[in-house]
N, C-alpha and C. Protein backbone atom coordinates (compact mmCIF):
# COMPACT_ATOMS: atom_id res chain seq x y z
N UNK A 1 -10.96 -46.13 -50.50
CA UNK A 1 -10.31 -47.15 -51.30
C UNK A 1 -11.32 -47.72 -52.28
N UNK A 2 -11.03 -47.92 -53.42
CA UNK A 2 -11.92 -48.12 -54.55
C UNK A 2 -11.28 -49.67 -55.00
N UNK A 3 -11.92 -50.82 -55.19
CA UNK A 3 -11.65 -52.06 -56.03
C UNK A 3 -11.72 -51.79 -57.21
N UNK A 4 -10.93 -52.34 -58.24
CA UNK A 4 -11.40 -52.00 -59.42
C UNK A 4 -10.09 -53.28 -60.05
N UNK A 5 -11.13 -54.55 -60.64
CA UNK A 5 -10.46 -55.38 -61.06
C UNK A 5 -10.40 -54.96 -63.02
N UNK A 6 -9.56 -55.13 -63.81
CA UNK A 6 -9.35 -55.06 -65.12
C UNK A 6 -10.32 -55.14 -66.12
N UNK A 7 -10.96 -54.08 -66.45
CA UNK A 7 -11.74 -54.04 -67.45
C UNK A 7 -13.67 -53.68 -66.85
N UNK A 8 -13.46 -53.84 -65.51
CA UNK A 8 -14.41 -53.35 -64.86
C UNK A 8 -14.49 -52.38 -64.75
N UNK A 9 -15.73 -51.40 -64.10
CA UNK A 9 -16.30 -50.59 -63.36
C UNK A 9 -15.60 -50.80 -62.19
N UNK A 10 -15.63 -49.70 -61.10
CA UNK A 10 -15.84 -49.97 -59.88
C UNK A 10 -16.82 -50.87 -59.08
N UNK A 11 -16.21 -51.76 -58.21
CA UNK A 11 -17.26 -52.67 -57.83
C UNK A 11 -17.74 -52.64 -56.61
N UNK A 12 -16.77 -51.82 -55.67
CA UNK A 12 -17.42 -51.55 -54.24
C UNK A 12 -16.31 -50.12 -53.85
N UNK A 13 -16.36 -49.92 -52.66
CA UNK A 13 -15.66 -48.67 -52.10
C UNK A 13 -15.92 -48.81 -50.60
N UNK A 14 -14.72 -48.24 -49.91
CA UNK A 14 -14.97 -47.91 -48.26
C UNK A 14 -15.15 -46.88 -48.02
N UNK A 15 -15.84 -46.35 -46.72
CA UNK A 15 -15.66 -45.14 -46.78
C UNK A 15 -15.11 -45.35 -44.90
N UNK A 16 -14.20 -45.34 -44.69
CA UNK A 16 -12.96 -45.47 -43.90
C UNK A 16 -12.80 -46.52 -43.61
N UNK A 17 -13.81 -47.19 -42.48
CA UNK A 17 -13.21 -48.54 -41.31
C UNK A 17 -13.33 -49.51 -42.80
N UNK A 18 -12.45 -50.42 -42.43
CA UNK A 18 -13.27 -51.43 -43.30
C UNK A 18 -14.20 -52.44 -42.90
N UNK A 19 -15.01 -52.43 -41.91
CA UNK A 19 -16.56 -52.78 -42.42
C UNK A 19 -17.45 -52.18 -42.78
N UNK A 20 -17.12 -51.01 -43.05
CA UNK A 20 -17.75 -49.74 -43.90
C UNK A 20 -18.17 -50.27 -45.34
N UNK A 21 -18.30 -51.34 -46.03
CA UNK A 21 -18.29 -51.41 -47.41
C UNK A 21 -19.74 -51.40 -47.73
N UNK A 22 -19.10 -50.51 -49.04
CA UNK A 22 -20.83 -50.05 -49.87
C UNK A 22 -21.00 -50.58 -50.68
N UNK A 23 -21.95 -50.95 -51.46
CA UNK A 23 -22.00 -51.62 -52.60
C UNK A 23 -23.59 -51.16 -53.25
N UNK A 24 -23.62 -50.64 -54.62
CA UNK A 24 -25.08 -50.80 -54.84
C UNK A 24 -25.73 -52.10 -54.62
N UNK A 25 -26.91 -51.84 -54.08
CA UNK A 25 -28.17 -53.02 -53.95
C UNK A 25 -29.25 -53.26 -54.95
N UNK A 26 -29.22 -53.70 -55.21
CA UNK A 26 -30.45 -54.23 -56.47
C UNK A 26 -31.97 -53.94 -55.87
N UNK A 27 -31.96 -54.67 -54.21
CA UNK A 27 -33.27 -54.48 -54.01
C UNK A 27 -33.26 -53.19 -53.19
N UNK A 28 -32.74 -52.77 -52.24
CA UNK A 28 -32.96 -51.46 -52.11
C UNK A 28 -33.05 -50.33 -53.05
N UNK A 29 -32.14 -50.24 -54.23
CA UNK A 29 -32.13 -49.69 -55.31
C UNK A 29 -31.19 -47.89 -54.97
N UNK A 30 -30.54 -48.60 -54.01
CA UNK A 30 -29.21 -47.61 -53.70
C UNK A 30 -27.80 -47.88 -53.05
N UNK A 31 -26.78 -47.47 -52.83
CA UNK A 31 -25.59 -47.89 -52.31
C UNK A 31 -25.92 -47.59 -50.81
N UNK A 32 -25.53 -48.94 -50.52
CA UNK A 32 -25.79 -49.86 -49.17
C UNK A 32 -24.42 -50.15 -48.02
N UNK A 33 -24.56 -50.25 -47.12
CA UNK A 33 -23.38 -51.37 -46.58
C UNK A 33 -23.51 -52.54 -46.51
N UNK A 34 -22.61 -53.48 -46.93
CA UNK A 34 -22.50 -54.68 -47.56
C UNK A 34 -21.41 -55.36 -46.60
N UNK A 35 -22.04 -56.73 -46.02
CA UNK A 35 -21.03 -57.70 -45.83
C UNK A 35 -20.43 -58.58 -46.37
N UNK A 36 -19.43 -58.45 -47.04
CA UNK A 36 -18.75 -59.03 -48.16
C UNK A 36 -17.55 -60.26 -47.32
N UNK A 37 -18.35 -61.39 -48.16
CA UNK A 37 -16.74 -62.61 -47.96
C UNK A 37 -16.58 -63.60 -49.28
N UNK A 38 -15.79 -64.25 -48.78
CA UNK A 38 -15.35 -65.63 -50.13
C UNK A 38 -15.84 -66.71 -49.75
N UNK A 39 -16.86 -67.40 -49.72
CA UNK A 39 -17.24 -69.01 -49.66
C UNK A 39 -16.95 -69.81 -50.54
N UNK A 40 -16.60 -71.03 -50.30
CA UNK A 40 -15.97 -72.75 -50.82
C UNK A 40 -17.70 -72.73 -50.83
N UNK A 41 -18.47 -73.34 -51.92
CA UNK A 41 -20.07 -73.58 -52.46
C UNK A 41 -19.20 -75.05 -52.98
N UNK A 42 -20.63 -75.67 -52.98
CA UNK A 42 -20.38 -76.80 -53.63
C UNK A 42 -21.47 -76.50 -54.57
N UNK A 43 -21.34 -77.24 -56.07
CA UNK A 43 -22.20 -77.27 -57.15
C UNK A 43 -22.56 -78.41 -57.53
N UNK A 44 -22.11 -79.81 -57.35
CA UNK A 44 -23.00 -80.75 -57.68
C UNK A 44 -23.94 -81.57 -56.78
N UNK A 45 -24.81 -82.14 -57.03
CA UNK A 45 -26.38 -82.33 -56.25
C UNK A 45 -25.62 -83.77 -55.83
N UNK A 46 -24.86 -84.12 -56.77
CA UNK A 46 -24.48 -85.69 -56.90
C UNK A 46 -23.47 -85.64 -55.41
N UNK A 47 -23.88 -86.86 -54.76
CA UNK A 47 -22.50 -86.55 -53.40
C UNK A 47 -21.26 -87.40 -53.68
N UNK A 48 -20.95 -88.32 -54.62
CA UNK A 48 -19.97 -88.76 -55.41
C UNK A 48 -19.20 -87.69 -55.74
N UNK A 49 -19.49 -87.00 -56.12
CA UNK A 49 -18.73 -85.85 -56.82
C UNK A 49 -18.80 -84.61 -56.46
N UNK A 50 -19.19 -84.26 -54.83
CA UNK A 50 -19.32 -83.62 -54.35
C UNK A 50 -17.50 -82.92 -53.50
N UNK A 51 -16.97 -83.49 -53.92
CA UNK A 51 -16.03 -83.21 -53.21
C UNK A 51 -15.13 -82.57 -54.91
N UNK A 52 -15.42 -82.84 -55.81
CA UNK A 52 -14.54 -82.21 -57.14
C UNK A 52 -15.35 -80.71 -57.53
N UNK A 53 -16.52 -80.78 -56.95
CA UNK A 53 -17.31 -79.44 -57.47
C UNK A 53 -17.06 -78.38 -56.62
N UNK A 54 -16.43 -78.08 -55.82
CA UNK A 54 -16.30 -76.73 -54.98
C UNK A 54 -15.51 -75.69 -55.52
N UNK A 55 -16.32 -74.43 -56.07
CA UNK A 55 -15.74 -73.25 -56.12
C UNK A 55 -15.91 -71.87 -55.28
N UNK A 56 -15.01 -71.19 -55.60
CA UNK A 56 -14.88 -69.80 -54.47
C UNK A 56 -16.25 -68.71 -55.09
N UNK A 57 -17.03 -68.16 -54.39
CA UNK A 57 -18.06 -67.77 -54.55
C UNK A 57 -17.80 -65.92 -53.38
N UNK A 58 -17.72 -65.12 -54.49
CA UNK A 58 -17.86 -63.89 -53.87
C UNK A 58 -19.41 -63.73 -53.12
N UNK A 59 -19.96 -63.58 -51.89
CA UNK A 59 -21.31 -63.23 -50.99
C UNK A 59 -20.93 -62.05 -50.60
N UNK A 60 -21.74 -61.21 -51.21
CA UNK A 60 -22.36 -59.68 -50.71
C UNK A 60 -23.65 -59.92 -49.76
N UNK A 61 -23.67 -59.23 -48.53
CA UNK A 61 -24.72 -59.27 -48.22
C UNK A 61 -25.48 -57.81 -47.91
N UNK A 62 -26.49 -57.13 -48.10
CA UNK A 62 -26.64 -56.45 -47.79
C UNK A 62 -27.54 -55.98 -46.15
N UNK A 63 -26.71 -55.00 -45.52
CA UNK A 63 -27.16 -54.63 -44.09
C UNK A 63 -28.09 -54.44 -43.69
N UNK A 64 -29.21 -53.61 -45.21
CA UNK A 64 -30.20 -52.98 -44.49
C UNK A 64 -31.42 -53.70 -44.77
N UNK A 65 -31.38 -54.38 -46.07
CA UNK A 65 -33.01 -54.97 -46.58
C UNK A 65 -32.22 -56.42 -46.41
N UNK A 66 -31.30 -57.24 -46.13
CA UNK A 66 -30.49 -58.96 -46.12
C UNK A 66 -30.81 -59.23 -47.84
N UNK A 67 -30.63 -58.81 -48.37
CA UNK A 67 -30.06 -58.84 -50.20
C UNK A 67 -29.31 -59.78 -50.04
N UNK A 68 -29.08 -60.98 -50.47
CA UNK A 68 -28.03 -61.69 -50.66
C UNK A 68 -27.27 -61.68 -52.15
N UNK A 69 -26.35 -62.06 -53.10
CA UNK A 69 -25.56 -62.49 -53.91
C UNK A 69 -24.49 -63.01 -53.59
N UNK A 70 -24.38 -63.92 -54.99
CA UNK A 70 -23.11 -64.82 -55.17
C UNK A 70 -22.53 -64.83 -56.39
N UNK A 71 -21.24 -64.24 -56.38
CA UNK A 71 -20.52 -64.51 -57.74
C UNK A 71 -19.51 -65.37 -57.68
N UNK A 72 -19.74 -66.39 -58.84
CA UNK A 72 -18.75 -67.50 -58.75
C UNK A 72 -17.52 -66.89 -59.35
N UNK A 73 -16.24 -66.69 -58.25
CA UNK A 73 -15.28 -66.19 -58.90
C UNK A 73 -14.18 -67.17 -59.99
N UNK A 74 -14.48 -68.09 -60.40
CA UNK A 74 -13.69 -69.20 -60.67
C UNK A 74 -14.52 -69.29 -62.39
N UNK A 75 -14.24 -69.33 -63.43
CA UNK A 75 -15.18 -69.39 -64.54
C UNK A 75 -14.55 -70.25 -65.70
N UNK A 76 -13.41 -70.81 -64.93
CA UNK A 76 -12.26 -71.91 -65.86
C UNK A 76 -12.88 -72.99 -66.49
């Protein structure tokens, strides 16, 4: 199964189970298995306004070297 959101590349792939997911790694510098979820992040430092700043944040993690990323899926 291949992701492939509009106007992208392919962005990950299974190769059967699904915790099978691969993803190239930046620091390994090859396609990896990746633990992929959606986190609620908060973005402001301020705690007043800590409760209006939360967006959904794609986390890849990678299995073999712990690579982390975060893509803020929200860009409104």
């Amino acid at each position: 199964m291949q992701i492939c959101p509009p106007g992208r590349g392919v962005m990950s792939a299974t190769n059967g189970a699904q915790d099978e997911m691969t993803e190239q790694c930046d620091s390994c510098g090859r396609e990896t298995p990746h633990t992929v979820s959606v986190q609620i992040m908060t973005e402001s430092s301020s705690p007043e306004n800590a409760e209006y700043s939360r967006e959904p944040y794609r986390v890849s993690e990678c299995r073999v070297c712990g690579a982390e990323t975060a893509l803020r899926m929200n860009n409104a």
